[in-house]
Every structure is written in structure tokens, then in C-alpha cells.
N, C-alpha and C. Protein backbone atom coordinates (compact mmCIF):
# COMPACT_ATOMS: atom_id res chain seq x y z
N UNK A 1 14.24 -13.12 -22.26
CA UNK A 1 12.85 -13.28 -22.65
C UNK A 1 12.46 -12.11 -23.55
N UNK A 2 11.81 -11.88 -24.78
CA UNK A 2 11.17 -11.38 -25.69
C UNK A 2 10.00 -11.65 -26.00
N UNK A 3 9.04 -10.30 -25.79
CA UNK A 3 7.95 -10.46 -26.17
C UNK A 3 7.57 -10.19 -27.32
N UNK A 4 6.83 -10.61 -28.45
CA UNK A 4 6.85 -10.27 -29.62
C UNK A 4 5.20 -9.36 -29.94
N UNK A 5 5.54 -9.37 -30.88
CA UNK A 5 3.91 -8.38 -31.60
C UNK A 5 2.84 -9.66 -30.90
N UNK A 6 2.99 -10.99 -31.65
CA UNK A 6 2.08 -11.87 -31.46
C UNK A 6 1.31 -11.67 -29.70
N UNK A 7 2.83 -12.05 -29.26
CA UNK A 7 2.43 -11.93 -27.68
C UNK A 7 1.46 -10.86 -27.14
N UNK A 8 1.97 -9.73 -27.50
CA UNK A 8 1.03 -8.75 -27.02
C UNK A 8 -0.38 -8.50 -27.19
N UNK A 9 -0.75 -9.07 -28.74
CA UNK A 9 -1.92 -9.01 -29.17
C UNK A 9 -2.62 -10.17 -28.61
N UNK A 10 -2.25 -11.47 -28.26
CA UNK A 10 -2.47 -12.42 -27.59
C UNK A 10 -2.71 -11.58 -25.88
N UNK A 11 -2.35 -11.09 -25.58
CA UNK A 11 -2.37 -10.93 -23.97
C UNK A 11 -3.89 -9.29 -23.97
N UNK A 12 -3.52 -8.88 -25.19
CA UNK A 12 -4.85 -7.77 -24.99
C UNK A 12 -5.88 -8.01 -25.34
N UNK A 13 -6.09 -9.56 -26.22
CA UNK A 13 -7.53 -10.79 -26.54
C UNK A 13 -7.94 -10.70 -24.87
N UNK A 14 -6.28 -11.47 -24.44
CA UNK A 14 -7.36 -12.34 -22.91
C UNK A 14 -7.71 -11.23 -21.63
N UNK A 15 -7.30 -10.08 -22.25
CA UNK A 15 -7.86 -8.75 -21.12
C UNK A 15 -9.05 -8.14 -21.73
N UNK A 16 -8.77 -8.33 -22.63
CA UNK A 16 -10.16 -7.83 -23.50
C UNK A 16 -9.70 -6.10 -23.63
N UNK A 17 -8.53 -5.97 -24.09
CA UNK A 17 -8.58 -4.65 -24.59
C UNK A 17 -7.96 -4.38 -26.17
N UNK A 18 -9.28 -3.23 -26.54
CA UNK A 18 -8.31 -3.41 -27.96
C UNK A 18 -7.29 -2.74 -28.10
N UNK A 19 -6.15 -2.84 -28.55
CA UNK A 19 -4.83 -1.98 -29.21
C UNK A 19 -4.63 -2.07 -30.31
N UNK A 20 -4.21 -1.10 -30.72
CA UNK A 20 -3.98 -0.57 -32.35
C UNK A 20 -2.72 -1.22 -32.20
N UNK A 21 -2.25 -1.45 -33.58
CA UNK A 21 -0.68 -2.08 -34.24
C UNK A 21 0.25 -1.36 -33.80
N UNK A 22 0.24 -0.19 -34.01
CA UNK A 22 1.10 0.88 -33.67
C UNK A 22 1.33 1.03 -32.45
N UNK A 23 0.60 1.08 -31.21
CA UNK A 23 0.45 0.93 -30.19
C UNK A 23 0.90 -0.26 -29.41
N UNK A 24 0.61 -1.86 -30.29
CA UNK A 24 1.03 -2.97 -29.99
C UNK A 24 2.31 -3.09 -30.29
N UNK A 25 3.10 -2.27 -31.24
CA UNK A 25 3.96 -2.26 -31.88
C UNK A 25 5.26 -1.87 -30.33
N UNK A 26 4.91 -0.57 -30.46
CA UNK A 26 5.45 0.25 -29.00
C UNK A 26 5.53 -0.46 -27.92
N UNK A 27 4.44 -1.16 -27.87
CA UNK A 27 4.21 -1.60 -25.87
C UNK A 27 4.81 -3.14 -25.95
N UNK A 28 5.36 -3.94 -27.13
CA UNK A 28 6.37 -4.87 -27.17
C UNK A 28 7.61 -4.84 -27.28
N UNK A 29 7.97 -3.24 -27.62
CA UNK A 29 9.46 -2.40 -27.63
C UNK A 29 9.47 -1.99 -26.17
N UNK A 30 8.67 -1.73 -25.42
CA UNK A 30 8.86 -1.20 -23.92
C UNK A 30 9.25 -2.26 -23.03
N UNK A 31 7.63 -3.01 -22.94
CA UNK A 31 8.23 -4.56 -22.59
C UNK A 31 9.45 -5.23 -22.10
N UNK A 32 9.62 -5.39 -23.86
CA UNK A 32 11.31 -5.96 -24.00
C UNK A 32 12.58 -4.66 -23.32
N UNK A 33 12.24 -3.89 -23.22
CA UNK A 33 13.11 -2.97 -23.03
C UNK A 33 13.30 -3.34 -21.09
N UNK A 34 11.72 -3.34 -20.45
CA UNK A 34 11.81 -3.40 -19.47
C UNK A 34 12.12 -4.85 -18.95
N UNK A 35 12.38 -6.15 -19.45
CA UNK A 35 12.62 -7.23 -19.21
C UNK A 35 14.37 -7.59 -19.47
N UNK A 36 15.24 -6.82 -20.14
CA UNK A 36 16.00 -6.33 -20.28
C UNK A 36 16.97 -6.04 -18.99
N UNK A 37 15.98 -5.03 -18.54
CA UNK A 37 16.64 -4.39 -17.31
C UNK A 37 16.41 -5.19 -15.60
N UNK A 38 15.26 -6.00 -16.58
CA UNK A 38 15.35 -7.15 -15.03
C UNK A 38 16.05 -8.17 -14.88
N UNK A 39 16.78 -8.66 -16.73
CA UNK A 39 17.54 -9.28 -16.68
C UNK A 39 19.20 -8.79 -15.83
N UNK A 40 19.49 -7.66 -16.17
CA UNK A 40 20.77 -6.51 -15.83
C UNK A 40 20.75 -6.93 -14.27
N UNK A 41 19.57 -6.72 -13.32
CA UNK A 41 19.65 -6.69 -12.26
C UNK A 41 19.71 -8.15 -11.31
N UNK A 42 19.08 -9.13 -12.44
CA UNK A 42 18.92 -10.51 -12.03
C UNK A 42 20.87 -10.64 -11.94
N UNK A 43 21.82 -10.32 -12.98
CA UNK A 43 23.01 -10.87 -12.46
C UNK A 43 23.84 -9.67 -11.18
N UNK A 44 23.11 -9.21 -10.70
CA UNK A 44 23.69 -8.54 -9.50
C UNK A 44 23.70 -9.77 -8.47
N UNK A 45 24.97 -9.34 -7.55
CA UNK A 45 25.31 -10.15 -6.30
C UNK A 45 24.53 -9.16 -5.54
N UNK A 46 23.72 -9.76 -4.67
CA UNK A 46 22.78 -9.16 -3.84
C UNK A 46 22.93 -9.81 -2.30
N UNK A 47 24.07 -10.99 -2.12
CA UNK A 47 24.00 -11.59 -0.75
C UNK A 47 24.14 -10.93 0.44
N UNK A 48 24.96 -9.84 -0.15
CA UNK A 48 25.60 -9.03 1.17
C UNK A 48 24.63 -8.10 1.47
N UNK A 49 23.77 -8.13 0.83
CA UNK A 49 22.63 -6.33 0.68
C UNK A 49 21.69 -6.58 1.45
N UNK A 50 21.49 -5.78 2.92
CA UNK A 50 20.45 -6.05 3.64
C UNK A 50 18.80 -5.57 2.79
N UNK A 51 17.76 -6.20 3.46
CA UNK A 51 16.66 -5.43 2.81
C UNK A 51 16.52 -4.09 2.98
N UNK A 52 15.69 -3.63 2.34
CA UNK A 52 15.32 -2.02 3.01
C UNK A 52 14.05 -2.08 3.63
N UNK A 53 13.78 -1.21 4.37
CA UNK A 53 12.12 -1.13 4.74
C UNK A 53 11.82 0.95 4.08
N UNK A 54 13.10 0.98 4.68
CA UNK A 54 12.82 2.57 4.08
C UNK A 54 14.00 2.93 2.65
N UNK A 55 13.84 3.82 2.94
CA UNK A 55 14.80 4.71 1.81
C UNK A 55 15.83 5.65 2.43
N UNK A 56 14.93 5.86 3.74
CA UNK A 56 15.13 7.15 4.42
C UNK A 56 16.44 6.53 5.22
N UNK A 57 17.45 6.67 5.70
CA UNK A 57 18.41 5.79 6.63
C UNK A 57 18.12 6.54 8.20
N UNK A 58 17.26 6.56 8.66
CA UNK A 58 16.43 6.84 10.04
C UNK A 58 15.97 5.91 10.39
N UNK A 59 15.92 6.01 11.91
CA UNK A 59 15.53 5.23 13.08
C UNK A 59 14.36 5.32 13.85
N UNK A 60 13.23 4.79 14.05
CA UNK A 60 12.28 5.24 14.95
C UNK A 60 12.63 6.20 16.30
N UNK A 61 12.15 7.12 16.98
CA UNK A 61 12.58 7.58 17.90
C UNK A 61 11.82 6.66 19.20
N UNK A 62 12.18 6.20 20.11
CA UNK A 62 11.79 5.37 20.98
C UNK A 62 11.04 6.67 22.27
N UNK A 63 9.96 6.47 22.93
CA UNK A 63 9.73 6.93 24.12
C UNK A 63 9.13 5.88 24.79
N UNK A 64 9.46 6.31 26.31
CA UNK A 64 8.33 5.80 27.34
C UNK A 64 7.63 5.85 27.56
N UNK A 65 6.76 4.73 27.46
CA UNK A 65 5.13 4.49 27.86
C UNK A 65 5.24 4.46 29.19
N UNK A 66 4.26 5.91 29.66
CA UNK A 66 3.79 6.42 31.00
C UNK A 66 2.20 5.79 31.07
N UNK A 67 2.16 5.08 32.66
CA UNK A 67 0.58 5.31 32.78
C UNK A 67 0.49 6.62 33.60
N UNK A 68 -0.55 7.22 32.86
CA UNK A 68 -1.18 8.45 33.80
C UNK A 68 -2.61 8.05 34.03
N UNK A 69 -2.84 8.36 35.38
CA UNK A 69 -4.01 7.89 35.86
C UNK A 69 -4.65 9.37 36.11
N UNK A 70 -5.76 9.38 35.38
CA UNK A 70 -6.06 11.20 35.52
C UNK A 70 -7.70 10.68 35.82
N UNK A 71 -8.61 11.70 36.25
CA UNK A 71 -9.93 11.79 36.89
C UNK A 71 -10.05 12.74 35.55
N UNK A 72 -10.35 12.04 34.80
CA UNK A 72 -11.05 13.19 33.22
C UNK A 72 -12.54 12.73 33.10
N UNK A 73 -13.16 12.29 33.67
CA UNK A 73 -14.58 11.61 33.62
C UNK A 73 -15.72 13.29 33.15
N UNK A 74 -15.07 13.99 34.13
CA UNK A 74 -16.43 15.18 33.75
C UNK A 74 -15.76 15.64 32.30
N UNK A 75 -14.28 15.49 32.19
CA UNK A 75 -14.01 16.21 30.68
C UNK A 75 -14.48 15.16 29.34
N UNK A 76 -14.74 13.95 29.57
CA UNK A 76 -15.31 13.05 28.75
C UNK A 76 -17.20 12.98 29.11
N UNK A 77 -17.37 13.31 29.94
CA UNK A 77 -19.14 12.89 29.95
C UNK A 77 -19.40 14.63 29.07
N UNK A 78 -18.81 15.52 29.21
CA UNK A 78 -19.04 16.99 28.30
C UNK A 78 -19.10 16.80 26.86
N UNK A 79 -18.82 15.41 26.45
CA UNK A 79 -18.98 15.18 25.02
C UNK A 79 -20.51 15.04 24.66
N UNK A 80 -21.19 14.11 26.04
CA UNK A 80 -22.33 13.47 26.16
C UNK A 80 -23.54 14.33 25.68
N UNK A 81 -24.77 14.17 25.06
CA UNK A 81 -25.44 14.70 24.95
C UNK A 81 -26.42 15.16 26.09
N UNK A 82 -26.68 13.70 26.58
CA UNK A 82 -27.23 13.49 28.01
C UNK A 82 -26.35 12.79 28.44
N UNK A 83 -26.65 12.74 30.24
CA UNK A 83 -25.60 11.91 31.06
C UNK A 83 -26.79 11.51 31.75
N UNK A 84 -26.25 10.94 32.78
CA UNK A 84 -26.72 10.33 34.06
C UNK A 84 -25.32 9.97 34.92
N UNK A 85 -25.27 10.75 35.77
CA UNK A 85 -24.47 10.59 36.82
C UNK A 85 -22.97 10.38 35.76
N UNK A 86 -22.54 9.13 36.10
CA UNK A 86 -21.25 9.42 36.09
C UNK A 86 -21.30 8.47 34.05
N UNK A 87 -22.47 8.06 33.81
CA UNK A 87 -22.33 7.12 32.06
C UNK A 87 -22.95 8.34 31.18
N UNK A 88 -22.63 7.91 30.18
CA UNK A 88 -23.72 8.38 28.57
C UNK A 88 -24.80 7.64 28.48
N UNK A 89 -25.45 8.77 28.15
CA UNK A 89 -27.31 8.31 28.29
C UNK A 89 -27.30 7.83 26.36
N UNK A 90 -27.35 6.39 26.29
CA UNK A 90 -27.79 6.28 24.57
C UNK A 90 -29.27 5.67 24.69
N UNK A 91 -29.66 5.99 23.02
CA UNK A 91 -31.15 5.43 23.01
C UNK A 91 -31.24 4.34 23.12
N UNK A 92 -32.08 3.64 23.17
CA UNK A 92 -32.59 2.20 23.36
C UNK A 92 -32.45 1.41 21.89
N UNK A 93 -31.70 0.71 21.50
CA UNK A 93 -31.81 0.03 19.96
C UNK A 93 -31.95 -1.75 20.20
N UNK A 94 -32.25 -1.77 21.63
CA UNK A 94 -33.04 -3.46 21.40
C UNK A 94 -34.09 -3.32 22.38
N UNK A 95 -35.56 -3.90 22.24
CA UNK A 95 -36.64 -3.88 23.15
C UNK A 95 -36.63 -5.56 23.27
């Protein structure tokens, strides 16, 4: 596939940007340059190639989910502005 001058100036009408010749000139040499290289990669055998998710070749580290059952109630109502006994005192926002 080749994109030509036409093409480009056609595709920066329907974006609505203007480009200079010179500029249009360049960015249909890049283009093609970069369509090129997708062609290169389109004839790679890729069946055997798992996906990647990373780059990195690491493994999550796995731990155990502990329940801890802890009495933190007075270290959470200390956030409170006001309390009442053992809840948070909020204002009233429906009458």
C-alpha cells in the first residue's frame, strides 16, 4: 500500500488541518515508510509466539489472604469529627 501526495492532502481536507507541500510531501515519505514495515512484519510466522502481557518476563508474587478480625473501631471513630457512641455523627442532607 502507498500513500501518495494526493492521499495525504485528501485526508488533512477531512481533518481539517492545513499542511504545507513540503510537509505533505514528508508525511507521505514517512507513511509509506511506516506501512512498509507493517508489511515486513505481516510475513512473519507468528503461530508459535505466545502473546505478551508484559515485557518484563516476571511473575506476580502470590500471598495469602488472611482474615484478621481486629477491634479498631476507636482507631477509626478518631477520624470522626463528632461521634456518638460507637457511629460518625454526619449532617443531615435530607429533611
Amino acid at each position: 500500500m502507498t500513500i501518495d501526495l494526493k492521499t495525504v492532502k485528501h485526508i488533512s481536507k477531512l481533518s481539517r488541518i492545513s499542511i504545507e507541500e513540503e510537509k505533505a510531501k514528508k508525511l507521505s515519505d514517512d507513511l509509506n515508510s511506516i506501512f512498509e514495515f507493517i508489511e515486513k512484519l505481516n510475513e512473519l510466522d507468528t503461530n508459535k509466539t505466545e502473546p505478551l502481557t508484559s515485557i518484563a518476563e516476571t511473575t506476580l508474587k502470590l500471598r495469602k489472604d488472611k482474615i484478621e478480625s481486629k477491634n479498631i473501631r476507636e482507631d477509626i471513630l478518631k477520624n470522626s469529627p463528632d461521634k456518638n457512641k460507637d457511629f460518625f455523627v454526619v449532617p443531615k442532607v435530607v429533611e
